[in-house]
C-alpha atoms as a PDB file:
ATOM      1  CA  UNK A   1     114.711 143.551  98.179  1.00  0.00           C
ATOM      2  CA  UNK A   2     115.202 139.975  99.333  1.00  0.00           C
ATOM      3  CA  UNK A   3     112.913 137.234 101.284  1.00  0.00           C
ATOM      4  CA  UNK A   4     113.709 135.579 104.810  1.00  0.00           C
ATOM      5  CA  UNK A   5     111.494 132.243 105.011  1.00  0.00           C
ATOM      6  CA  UNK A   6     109.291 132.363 108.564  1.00  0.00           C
ATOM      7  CA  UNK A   7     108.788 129.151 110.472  1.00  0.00           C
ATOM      8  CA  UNK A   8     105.508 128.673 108.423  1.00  0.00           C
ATOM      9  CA  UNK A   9     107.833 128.227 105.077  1.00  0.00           C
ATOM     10  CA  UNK A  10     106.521 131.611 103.946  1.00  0.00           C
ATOM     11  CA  UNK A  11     108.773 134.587 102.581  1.00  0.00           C
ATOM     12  CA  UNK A  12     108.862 137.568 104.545  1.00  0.00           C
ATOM     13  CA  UNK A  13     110.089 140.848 102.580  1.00  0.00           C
ATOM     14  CA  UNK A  14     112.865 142.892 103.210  1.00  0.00           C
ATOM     15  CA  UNK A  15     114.500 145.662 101.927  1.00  0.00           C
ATOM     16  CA  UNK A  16     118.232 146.332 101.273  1.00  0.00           C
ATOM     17  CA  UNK A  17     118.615 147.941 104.387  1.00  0.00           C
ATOM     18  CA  UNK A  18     117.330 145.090 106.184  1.00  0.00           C
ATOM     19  CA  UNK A  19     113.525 146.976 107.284  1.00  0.00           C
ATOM     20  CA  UNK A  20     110.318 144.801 105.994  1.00  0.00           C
ATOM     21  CA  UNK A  21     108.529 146.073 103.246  1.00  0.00           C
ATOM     22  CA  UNK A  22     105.270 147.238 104.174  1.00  0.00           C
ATOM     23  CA  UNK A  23     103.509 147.188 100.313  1.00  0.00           C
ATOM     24  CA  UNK A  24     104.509 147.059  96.864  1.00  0.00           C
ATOM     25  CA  UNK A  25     103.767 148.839  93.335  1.00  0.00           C
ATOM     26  CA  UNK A  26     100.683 148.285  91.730  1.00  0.00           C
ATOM     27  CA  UNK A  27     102.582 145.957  88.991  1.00  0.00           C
ATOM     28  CA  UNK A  28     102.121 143.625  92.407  1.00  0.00           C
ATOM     29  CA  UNK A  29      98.230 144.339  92.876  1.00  0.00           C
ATOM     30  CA  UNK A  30      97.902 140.471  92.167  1.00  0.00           C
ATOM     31  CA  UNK A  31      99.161 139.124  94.956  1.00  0.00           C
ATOM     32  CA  UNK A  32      98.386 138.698  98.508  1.00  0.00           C
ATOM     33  CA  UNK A  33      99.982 138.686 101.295  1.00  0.00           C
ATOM     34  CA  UNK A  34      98.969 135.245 103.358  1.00  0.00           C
ATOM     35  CA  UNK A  35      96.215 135.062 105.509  1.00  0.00           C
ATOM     36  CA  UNK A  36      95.240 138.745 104.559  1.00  0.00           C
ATOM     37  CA  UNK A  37      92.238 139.803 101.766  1.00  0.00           C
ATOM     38  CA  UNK A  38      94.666 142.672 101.067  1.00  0.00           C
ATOM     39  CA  UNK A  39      96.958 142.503  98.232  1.00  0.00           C
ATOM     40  CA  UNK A  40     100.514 143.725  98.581  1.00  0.00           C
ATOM     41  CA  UNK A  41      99.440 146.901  97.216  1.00  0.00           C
ATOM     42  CA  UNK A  42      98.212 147.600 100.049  1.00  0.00           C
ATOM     43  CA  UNK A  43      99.728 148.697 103.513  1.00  0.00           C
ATOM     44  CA  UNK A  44     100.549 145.739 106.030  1.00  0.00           C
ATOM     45  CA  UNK A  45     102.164 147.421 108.738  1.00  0.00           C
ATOM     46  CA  UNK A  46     103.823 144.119 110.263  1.00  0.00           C
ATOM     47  CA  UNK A  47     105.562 143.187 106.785  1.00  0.00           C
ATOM     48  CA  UNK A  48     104.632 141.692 103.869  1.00  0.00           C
ATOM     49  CA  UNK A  49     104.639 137.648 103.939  1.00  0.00           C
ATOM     50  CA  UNK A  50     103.997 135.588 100.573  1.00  0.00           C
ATOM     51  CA  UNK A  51     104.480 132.129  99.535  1.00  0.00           C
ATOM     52  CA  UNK A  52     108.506 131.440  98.117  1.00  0.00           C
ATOM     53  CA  UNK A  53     106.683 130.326  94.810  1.00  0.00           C
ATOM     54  CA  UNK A  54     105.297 134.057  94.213  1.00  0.00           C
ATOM     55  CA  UNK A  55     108.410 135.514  95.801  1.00  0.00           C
ATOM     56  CA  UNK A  56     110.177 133.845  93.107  1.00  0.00           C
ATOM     57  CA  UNK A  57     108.232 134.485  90.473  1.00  0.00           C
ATOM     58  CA  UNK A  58     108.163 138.252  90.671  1.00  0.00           C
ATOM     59  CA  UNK A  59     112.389 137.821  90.950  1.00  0.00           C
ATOM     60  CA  UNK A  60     112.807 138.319  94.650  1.00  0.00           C
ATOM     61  CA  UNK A  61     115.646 136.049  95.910  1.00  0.00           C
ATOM     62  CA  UNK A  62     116.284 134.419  99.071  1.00  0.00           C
ATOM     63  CA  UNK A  63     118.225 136.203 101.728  1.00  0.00           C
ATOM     64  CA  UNK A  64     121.050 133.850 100.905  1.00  0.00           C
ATOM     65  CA  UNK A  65     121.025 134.360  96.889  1.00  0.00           C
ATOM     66  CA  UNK A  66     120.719 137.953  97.613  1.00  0.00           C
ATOM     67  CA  UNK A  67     123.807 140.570  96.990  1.00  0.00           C
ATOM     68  CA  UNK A  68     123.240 144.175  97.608  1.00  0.00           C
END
């Protein structure tokens, strides 16, 4: 899994294979995805999108920093 950043400087999840991740495990349950009352845990259809600071502190990396 890896992050693009949007053009609101937010980080947009991927997987490996390049499709957006839709939720996460419930390790996750305490974060949300911005400008939704859902956590990640949760299904988001369009993609998940979270700030780079918790995107980096649950170990995804950037889409440049990323090796499959």
């Amino acid at each position: 899994m890896f992050y693009r950043t949007d053009t609101a400087g937010n980080a947009v999840l991927f997987h490996d294979s390049g499709e957006v991740v839709t939720c996460l495990p419930e390790e996750y349950c305490n974060i949300y995805s911005v400008d939704s009352s859902l956590s990640v845990c949760y299904e988001h259809p369009e993609g998940i999108i979270i700030s780079i600071k918790d995107a980096k502190r649950i170990g995804i990396p950037a889409e440049d920093d990323w090796t499959d």
